[in-house]
Protein backbone atom coordinates (compact mmCIF):
# COMPACT_ATOMS: atom_id res chain seq x y z
CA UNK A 1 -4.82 29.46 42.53
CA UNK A 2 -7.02 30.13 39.81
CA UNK A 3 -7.95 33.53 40.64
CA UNK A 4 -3.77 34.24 40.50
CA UNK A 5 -3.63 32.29 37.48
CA UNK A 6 -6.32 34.51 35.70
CA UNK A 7 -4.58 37.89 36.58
CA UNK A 8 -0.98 36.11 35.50
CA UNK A 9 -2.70 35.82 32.00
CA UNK A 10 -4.53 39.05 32.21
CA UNK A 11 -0.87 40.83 32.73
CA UNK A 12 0.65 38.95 30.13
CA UNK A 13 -2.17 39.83 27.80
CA UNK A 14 -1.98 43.45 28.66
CA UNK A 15 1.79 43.00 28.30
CA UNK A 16 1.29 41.42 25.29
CA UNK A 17 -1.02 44.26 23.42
CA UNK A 18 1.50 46.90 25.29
CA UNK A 19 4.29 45.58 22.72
CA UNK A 20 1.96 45.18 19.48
CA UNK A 21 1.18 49.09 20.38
CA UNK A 22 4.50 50.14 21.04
CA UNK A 23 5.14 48.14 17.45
CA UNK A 24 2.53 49.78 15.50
CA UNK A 25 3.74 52.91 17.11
CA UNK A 26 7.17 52.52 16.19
CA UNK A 27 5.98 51.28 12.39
CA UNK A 28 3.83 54.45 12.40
CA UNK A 29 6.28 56.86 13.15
CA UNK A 30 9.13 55.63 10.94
CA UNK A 31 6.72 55.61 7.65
CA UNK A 32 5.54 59.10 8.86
CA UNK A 33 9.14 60.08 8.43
CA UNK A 34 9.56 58.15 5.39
CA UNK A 35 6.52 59.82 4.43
CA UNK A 36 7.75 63.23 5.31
CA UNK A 37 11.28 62.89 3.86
CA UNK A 38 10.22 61.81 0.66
CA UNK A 39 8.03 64.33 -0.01
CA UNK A 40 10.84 66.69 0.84
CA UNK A 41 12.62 65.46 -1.73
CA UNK A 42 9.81 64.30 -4.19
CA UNK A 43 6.99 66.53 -3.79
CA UNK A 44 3.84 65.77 -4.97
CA UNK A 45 3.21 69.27 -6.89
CA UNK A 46 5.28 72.12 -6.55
CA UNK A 47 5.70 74.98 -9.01
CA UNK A 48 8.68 77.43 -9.83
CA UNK A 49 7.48 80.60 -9.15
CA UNK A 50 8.77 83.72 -11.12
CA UNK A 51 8.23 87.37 -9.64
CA UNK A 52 9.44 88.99 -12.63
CA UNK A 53 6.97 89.02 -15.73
CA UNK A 54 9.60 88.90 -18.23
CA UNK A 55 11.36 85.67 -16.42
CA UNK A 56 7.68 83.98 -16.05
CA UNK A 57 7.04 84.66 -19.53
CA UNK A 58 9.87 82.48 -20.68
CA UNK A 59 9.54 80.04 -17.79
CA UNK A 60 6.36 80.19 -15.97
CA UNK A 61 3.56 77.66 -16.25
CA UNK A 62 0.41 77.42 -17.85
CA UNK A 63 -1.01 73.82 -16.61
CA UNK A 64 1.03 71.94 -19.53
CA UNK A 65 3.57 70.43 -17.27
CA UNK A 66 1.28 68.50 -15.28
CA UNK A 67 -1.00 65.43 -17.74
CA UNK A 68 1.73 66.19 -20.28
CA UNK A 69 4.71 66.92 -18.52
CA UNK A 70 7.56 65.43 -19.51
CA UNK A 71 10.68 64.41 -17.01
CA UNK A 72 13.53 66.95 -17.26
CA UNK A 73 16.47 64.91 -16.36
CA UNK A 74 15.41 62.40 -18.75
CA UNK A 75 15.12 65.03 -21.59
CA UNK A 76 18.45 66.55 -20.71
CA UNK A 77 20.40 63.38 -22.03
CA UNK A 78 18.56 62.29 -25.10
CA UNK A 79 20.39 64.82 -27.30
CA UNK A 80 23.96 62.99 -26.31
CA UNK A 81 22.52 59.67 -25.95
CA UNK A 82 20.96 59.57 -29.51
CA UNK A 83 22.15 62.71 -31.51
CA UNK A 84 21.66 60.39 -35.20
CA UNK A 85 18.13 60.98 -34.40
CA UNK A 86 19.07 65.08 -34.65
CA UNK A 87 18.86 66.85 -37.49
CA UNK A 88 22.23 66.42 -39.26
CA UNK A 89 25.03 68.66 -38.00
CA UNK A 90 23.13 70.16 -34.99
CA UNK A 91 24.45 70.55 -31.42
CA UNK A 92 24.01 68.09 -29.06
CA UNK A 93 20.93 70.21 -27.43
CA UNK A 94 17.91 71.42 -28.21
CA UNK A 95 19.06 74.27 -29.51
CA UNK A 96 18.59 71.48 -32.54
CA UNK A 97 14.98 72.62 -32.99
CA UNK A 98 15.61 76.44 -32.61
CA UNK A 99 14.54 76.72 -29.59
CA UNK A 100 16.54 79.54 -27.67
CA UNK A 101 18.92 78.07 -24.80
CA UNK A 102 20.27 80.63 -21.88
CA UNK A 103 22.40 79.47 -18.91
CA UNK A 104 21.54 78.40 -15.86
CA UNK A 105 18.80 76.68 -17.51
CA UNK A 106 17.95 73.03 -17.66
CA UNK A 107 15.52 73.09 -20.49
CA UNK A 108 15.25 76.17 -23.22
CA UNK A 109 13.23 79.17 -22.88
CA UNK A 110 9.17 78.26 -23.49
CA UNK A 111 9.50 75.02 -21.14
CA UNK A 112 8.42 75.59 -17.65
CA UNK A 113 9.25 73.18 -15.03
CA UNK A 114 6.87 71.56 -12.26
CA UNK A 115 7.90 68.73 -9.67
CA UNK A 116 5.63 65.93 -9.27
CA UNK A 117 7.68 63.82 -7.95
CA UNK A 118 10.22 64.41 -10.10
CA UNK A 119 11.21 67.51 -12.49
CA UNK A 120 8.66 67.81 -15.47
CA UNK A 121 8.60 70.27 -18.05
CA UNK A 122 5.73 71.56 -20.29
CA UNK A 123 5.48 74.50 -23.05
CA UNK A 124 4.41 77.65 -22.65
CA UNK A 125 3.61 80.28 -24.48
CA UNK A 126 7.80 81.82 -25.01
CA UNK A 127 7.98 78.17 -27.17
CA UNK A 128 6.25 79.68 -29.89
CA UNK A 129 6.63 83.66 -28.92
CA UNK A 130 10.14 83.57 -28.25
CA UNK A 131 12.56 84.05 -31.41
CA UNK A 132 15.52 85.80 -33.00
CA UNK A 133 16.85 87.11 -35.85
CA UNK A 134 20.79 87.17 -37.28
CA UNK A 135 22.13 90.47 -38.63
CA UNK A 136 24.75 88.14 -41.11
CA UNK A 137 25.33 85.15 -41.16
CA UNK A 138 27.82 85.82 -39.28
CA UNK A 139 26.70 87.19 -36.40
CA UNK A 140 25.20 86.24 -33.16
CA UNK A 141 21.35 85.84 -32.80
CA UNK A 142 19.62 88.81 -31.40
CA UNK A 143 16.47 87.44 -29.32
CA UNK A 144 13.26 88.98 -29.51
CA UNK A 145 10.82 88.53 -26.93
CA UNK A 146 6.79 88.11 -28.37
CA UNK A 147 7.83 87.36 -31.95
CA UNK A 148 6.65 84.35 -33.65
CA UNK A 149 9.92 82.14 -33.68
CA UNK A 150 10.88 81.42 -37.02
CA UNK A 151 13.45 79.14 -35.84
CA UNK A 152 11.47 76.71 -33.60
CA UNK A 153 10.99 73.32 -35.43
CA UNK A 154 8.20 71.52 -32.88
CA UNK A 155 7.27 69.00 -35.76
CA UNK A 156 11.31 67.77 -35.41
CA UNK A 157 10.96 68.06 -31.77
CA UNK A 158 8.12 65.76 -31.39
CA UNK A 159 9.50 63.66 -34.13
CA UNK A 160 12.82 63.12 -32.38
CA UNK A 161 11.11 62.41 -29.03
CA UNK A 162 9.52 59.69 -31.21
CA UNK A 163 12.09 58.11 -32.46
CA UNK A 164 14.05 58.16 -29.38
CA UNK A 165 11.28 56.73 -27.50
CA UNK A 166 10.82 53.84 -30.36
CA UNK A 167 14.48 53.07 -30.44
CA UNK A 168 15.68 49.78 -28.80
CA UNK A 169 18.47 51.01 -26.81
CA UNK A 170 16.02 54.01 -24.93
CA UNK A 171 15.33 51.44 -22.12
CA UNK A 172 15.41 52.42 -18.27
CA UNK A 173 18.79 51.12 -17.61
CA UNK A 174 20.30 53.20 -20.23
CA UNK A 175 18.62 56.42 -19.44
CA UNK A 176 19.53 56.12 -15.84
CA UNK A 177 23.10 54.83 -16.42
CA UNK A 178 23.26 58.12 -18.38
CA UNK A 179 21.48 60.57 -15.86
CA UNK A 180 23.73 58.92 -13.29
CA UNK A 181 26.95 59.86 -15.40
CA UNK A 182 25.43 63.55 -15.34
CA UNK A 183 24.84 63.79 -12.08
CA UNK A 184 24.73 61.03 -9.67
CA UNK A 185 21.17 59.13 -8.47
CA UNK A 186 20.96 57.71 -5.54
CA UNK A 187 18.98 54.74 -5.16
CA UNK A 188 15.46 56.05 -4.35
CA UNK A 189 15.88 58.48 -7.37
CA UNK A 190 17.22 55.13 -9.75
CA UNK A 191 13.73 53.22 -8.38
CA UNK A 192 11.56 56.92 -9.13
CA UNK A 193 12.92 56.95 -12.77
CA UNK A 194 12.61 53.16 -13.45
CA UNK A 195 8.83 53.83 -13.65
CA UNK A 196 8.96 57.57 -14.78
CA UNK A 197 11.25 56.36 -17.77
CA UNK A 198 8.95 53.75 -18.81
CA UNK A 199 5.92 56.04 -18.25
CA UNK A 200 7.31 58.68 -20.62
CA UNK A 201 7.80 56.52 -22.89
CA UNK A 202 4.71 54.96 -23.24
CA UNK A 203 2.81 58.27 -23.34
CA UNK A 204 5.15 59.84 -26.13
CA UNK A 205 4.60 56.64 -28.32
CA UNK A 206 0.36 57.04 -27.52
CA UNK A 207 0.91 60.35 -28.80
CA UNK A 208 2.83 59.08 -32.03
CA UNK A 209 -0.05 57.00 -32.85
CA UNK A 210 -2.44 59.55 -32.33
CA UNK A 211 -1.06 62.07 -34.46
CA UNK A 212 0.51 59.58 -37.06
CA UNK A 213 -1.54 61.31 -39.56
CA UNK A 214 0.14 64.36 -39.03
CA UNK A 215 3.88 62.95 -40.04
CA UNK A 216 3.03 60.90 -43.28
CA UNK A 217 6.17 61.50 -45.74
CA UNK A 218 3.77 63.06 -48.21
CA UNK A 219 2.67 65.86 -45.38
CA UNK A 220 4.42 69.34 -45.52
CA UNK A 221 6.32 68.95 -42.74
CA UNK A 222 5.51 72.02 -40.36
CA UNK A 223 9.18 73.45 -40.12
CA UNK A 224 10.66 76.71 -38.70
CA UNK A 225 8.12 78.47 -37.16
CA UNK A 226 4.93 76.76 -38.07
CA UNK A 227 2.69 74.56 -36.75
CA UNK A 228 -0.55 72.31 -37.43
CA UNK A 229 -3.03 74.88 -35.12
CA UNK A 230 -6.24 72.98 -34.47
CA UNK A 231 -5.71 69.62 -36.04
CA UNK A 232 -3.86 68.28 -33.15
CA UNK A 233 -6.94 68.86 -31.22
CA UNK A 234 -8.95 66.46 -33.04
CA UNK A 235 -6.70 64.07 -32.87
CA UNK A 236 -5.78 63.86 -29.11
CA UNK A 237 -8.86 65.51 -26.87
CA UNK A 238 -11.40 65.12 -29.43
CA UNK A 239 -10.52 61.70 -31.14
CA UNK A 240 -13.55 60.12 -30.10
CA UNK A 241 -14.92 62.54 -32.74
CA UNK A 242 -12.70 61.54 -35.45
CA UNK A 243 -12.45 57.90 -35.14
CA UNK A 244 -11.27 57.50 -38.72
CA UNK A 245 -8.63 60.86 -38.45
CA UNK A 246 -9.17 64.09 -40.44
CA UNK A 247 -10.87 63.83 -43.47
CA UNK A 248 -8.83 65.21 -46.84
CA UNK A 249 -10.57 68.62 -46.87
CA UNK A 250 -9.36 69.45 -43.38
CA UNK A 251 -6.13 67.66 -42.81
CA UNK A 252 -3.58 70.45 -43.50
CA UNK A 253 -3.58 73.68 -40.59
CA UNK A 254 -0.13 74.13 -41.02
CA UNK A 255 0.58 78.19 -39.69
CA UNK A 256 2.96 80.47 -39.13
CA UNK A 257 3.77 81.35 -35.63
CA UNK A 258 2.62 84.66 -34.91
CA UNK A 259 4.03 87.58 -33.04
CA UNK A 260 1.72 88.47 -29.82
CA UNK A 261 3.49 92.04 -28.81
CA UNK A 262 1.36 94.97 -28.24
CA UNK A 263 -1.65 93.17 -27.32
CA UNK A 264 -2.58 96.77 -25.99
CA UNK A 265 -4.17 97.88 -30.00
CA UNK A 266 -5.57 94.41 -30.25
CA UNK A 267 -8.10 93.95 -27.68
CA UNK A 268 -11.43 94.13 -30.30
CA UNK A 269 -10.33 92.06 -32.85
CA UNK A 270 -11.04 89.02 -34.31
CA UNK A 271 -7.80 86.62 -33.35
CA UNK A 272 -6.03 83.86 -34.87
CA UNK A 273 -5.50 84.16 -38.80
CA UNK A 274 -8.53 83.02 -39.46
CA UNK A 275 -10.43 85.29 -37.09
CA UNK A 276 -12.04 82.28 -34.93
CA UNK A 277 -11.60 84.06 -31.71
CA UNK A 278 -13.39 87.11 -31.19
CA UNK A 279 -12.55 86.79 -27.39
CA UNK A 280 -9.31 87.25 -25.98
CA UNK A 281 -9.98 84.31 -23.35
CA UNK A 282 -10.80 82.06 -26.04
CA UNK A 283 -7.13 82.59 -27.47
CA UNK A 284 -5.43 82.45 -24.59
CA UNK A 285 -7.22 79.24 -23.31
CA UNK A 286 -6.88 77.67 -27.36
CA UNK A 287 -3.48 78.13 -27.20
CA UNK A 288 -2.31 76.42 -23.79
CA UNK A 289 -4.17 73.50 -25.23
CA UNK A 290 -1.84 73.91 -28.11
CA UNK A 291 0.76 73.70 -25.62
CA UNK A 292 -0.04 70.85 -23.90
CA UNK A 293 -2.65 71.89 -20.98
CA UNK A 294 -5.52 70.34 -20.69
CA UNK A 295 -9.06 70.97 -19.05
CA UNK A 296 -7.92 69.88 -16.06
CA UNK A 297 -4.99 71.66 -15.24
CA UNK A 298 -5.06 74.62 -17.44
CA UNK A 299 -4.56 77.80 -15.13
CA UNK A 300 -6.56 80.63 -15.68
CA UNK A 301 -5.15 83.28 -13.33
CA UNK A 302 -1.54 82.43 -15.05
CA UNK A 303 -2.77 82.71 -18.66
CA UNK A 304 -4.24 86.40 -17.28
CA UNK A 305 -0.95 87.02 -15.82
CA UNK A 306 1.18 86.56 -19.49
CA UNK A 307 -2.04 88.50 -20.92
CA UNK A 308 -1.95 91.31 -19.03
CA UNK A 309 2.09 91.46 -19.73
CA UNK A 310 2.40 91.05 -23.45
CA UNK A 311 -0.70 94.01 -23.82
CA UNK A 312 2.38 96.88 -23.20
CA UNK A 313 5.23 94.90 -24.94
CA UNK A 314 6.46 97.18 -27.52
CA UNK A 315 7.36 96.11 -31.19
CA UNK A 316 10.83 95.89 -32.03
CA UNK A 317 12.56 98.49 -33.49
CA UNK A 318 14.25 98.14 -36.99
CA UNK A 319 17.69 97.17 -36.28
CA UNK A 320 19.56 98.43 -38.96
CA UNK A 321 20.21 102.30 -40.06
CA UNK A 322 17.18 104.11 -42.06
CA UNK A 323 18.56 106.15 -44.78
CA UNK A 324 16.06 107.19 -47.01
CA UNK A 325 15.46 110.81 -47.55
CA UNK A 326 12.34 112.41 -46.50
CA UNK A 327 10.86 112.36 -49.70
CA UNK A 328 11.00 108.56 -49.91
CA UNK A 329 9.26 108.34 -46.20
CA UNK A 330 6.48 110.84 -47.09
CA UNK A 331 5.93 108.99 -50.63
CA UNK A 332 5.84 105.75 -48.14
CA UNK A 333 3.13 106.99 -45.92
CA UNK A 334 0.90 107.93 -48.73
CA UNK A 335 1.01 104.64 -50.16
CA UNK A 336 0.33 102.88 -46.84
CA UNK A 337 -2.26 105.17 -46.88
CA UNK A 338 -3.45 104.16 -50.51
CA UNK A 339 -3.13 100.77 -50.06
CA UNK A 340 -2.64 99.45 -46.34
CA UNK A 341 -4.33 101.35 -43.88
CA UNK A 342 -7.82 100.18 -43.99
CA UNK A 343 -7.39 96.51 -43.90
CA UNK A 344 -3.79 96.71 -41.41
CA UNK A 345 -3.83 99.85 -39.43
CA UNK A 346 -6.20 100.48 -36.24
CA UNK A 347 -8.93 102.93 -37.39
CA UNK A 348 -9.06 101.19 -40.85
CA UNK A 349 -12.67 99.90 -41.12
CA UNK A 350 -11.01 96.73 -42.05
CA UNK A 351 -8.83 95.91 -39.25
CA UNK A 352 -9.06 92.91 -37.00
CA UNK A 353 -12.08 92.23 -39.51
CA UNK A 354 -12.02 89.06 -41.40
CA UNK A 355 -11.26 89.46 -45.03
CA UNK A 356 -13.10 86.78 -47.12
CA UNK A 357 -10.94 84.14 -49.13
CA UNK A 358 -12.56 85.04 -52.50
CA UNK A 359 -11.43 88.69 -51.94
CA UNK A 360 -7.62 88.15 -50.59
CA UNK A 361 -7.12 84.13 -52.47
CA UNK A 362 -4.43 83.06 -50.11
CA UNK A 363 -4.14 79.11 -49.34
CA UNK A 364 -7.63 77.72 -48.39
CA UNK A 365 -5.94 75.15 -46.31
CA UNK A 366 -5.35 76.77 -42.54
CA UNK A 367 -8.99 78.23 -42.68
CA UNK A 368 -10.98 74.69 -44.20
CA UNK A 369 -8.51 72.80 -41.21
CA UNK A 370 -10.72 75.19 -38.30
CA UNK A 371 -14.44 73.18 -39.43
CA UNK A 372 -18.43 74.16 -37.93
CA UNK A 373 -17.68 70.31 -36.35
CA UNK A 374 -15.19 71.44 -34.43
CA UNK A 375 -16.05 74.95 -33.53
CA UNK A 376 -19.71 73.31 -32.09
CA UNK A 377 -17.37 71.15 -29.93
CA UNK A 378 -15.56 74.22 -28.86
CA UNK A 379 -18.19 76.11 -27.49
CA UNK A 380 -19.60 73.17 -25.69
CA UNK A 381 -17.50 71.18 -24.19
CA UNK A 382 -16.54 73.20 -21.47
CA UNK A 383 -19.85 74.23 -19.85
CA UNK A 384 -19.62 76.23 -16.63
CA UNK A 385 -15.68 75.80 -16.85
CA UNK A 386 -13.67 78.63 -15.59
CA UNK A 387 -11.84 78.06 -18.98
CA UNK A 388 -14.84 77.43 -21.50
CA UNK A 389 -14.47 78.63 -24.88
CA UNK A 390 -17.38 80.59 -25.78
CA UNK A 391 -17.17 82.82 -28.86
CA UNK A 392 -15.32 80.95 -31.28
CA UNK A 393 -16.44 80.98 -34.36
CA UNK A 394 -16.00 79.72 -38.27
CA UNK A 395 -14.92 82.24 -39.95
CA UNK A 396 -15.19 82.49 -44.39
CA UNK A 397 -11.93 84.08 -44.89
CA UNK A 398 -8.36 85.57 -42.66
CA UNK A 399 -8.10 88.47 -40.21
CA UNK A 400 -6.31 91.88 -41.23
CA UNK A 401 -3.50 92.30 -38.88
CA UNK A 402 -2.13 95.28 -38.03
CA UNK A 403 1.43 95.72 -39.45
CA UNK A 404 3.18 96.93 -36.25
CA UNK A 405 7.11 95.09 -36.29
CA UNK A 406 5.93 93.74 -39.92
CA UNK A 407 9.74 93.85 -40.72
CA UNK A 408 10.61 91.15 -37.67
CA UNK A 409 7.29 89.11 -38.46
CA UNK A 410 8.96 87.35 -41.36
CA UNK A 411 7.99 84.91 -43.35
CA UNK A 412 4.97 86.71 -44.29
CA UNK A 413 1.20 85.39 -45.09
CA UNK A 414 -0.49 82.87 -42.80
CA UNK A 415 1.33 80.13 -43.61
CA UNK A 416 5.05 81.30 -43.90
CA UNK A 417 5.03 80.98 -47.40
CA UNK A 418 6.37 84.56 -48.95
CA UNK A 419 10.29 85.29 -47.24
CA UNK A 420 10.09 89.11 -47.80
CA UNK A 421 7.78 92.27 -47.88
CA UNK A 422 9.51 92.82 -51.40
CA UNK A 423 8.19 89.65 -52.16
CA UNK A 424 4.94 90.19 -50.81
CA UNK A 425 4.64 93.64 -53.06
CA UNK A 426 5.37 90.91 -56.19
CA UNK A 427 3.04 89.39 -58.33
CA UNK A 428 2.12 85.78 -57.19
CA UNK A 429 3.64 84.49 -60.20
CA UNK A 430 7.06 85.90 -59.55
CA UNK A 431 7.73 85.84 -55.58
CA UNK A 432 10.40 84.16 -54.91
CA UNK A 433 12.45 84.80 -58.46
CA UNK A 434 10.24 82.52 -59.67
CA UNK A 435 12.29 79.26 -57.83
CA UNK A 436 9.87 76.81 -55.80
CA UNK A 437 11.37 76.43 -53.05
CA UNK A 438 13.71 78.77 -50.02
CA UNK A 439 15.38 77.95 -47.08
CA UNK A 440 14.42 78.49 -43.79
CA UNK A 441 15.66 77.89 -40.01
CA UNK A 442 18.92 80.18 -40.65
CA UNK A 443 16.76 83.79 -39.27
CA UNK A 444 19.66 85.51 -41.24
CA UNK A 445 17.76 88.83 -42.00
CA UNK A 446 17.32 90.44 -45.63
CA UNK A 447 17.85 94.38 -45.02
CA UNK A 448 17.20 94.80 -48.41
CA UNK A 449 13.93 93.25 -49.22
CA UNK A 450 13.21 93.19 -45.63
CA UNK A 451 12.57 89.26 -44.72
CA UNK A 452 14.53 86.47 -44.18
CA UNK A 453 17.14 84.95 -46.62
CA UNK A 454 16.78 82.87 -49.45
CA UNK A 455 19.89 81.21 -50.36
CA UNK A 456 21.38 80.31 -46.60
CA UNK A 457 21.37 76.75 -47.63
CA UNK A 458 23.67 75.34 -44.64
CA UNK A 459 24.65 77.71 -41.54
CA UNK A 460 27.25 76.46 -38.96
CA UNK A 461 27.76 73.28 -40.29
CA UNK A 462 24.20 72.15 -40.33
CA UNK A 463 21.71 72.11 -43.36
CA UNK A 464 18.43 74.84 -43.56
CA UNK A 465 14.58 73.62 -43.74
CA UNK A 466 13.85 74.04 -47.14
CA UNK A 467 10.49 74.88 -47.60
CA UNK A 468 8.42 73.35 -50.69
CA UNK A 469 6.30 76.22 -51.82
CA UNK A 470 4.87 72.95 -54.46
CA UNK A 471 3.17 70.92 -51.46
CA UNK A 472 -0.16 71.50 -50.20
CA UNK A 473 -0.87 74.01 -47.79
CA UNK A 474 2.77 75.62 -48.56
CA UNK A 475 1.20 77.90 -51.59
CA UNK A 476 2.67 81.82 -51.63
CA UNK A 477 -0.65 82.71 -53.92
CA UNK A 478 -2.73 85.37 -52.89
CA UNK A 479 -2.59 89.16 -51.39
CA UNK A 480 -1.61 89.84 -55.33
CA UNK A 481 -3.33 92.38 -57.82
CA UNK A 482 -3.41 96.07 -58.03
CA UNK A 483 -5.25 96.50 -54.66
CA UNK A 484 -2.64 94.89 -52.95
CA UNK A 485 0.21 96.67 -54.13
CA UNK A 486 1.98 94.55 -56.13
CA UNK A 487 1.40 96.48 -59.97
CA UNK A 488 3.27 99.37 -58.29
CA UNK A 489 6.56 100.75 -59.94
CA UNK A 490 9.40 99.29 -57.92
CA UNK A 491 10.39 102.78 -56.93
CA UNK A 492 6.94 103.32 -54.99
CA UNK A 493 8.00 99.90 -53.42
CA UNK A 494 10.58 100.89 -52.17
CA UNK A 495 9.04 104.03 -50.51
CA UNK A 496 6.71 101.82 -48.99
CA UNK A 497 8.84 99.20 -47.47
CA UNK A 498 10.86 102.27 -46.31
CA UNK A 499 7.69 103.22 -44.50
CA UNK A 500 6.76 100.02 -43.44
CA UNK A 501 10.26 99.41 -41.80
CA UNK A 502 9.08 102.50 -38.89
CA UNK A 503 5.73 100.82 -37.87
């Protein structure tokens, strides 16, 4: 009896682990397909992938949509949800900041997209190279690939992402109740953005705090195409070095954003205004920090890719008809001769050479914002890093550029201060007609002093940057004297721009 007792329990026992198996089976296999479907639908990191170079040059990543991604869908209804944080009179878009919007396109062109887990989009290199100019007011923008925008606000964008984020009605319910009314969620996705929303938020106000210094009302503000370069940087990545923020001497960087075409004639010269790069890698891997990257997912082989494209990008041409004789042109040529070549054409001795700040006296600011502190942390901090800057360097002065699309590069001088090349052939004291102040953000083109417009105060309903040539770091001194052109009879200036206008 016992003996049959014994295998009675035995079989129930076996019986019994049998169905805790079959359970843990059963549990196994439907999370595996849980697992398995959601990462279908939320993968953990996949890229868009463009084949053509012109295409991943305006969308393609460089590693800043991963730490510092931030979620498209919830970027895509801000503008509608709280356009009294846009600048006044702008479109409900972020066309707002200048950036350049084509269709088919969630987010404008410079913002790649990755999914990790959901949509997130990061800057590239097209926010800053990617522009246009207007032939009238009138007119529709014509875009130019590789120029530095002039339109492209990021100080408003980052300042309306602040204030969204700091608003009390941006809370998760809100944002989803309006990503819902765009395009439906289901209820997975509703749960996925209840922690992304709140997520995003937090890290855009961290970011606020960290560069508060950056948006005091008594700052310049960057505006149309400029931006602080290498402050940021000290502020974010290296703020354990600057645990009291930028000293006075350093806190203004504020720069124009430069054109990058025809990398091809500048491939032994000293980069960035100031000349702080003297290797091409260090530029490339300065300026996806700029963007957003960050040591750990900056790309390498991608930055090479958008290198090795924008080296045979051609200049644009001058847009509107020529008609000088060929006296004027040949007088042109011997005055760029006279007075440009060396420092701004390849072959001068000058060129891509940095030109000391006693000799050319343009604003100190940009070049004292780029300290020995901070190039020293440069050059160390990435060690054996794929990425590791390793040639920067402080420079005493800026680089001579070479002139080539001068007419589309507008403003002119490092900082964005001087509107035209006729005003750039002035003497300090009189650029501008003597008024302290233009207007900027419009890109309406001056064919006759070759630049931007002065006087486009409002455009399509919505008020122009105006730029305060009064506050620091916004100075139009400098490049002034008889060796730079500007004691010449306006006739010969004339010739000159003339010639200028072909490069």
């Amino acid at each position: 009896m016992s003996n049959s007792i014994d295998k009675l329990a035995g079989t129930r026992l076996a019986g019994s682990r049998g169905g805790v198996l079959k359970t843990v089976l059963i549990v196994l296999i439907v999370l595996g397909a849980g697992a398995f479907w959601f990462l279908q639908n939320y993968p953990l990191d996949e890229t868009a992938y463009y084949a053509d170079e012109l295409e991943n040059f305006k969308y393609g990543t460089i590693g800043a949509d991963t730490d510092n991604g931030m979620p498209v869908r919830v970027l895509a209804v801000l503008p509608e949800m709280f356009p009294e944080h846009l600048p006044a009179g702008a479109p409900r878009d972020y066309t707002a900041f200048g950036f350049v919007q084509e269709p088919g396109h969630a987010m404008p062109v410079g913002f790649s997209t990755r999914t990790r887990i959901v949509p997130l989009a990061g800057m590239n290199c097209a926010a800053c190279h990617v522009g246009y100019i207007r032939l009238s007011p009138e007119a529709d923008p014509t875009v130019i690939v590789t120029m530095g925008s002039n339109t492209a606000d990021l100080g408003a964008f980052f300042q309306f992402l602040f204030d969204v984020t700091g608003d009390q009605r941006f809370t998760a319910d809100a944002v989803i109740a309006a990503m819902d009314q765009r395009e439906p969620l289901g209820l997975v996705d509703k749960l996925v953005y209840r922690y992304v929303i709140g997520q995003f938020r937090d890290a855009v106000q961290k970011r606020q705090r960290e560069l508060a210094q950056l948006f005091v009302a008594d700052r310049a503000p960057f505006g149309p195409g400029r931006v602080d370069t290498f402050n940021p940087y000290k502020l974010t990545q290296l703020r354990e070095h600057w645990p009291d923020g930028l000293s006075p001497e350093e806190s203004i960087g504020t720069a124009r954003l430069a054109s990058i075409w025809n990398q091809k004639i500048k491939r032994d010269v000293q980069l960035n205004w100031d000349g702080n790069a003297p290797r091409i890698q260090d530029r490339n891997v300065g300026a996806a920090f700029g963007a957003g990257a960050t040591p750990e997912s900056v790309d390498i082989a991608l930055l090479d890719r958008v290198d090795a494209w924008i080296v045979n990008v051609p200049p644009p041409e001058y847009p509107f008809d020529r008609t000088a004789d060929q006296a004027t042109y040949e007088r042109g040529a011997a005055l760029w001769q006279e007075y440009c070549y060396e420092c701004h054409a390849k072959g001068g001795k000058l060129n891509g050479k940095v030109l000391k700040l006693a000799a050319v006296k343009t604003s100190p600011y940009r070049l004292n914002s780029y300290t020995e502190k901070l190039n020293d942390l440069f050059n160390t901090m990435g060690g054996d890093a794929p990425w590791a800057l390793r040639e920067m360097t402080k420079t005493d002065g800026y680089a001579c550029r070479t002139l080539d699309g001068i007419w589309a590069r507008a403003p002119y001088l490092h900082n964005g201060s001087v509107p035209t090349l006729w005003d750039l052939l002035t003497p300090e004291d009189q650029r501008n007609g003597g008024k302290d102040h233009f207007y900027v953000g419009h890109a309406v083109f001056d064919p006759e002093r070759v630049g931007l417009r002065t006087d486009i105060e409002e455009l399509d309903g919505r008020k122009m940057f105006r730029f305060d040539l009064k506050l620091a770091g916004n100075g139009n001194e400098g490049h002034s004297g008889k060796a730079y052109g500007t004691e010449l009879p306006d006739e010969d200036k004339r010739a000159l721009i003339e010639y200028l206008k072909t490069l």
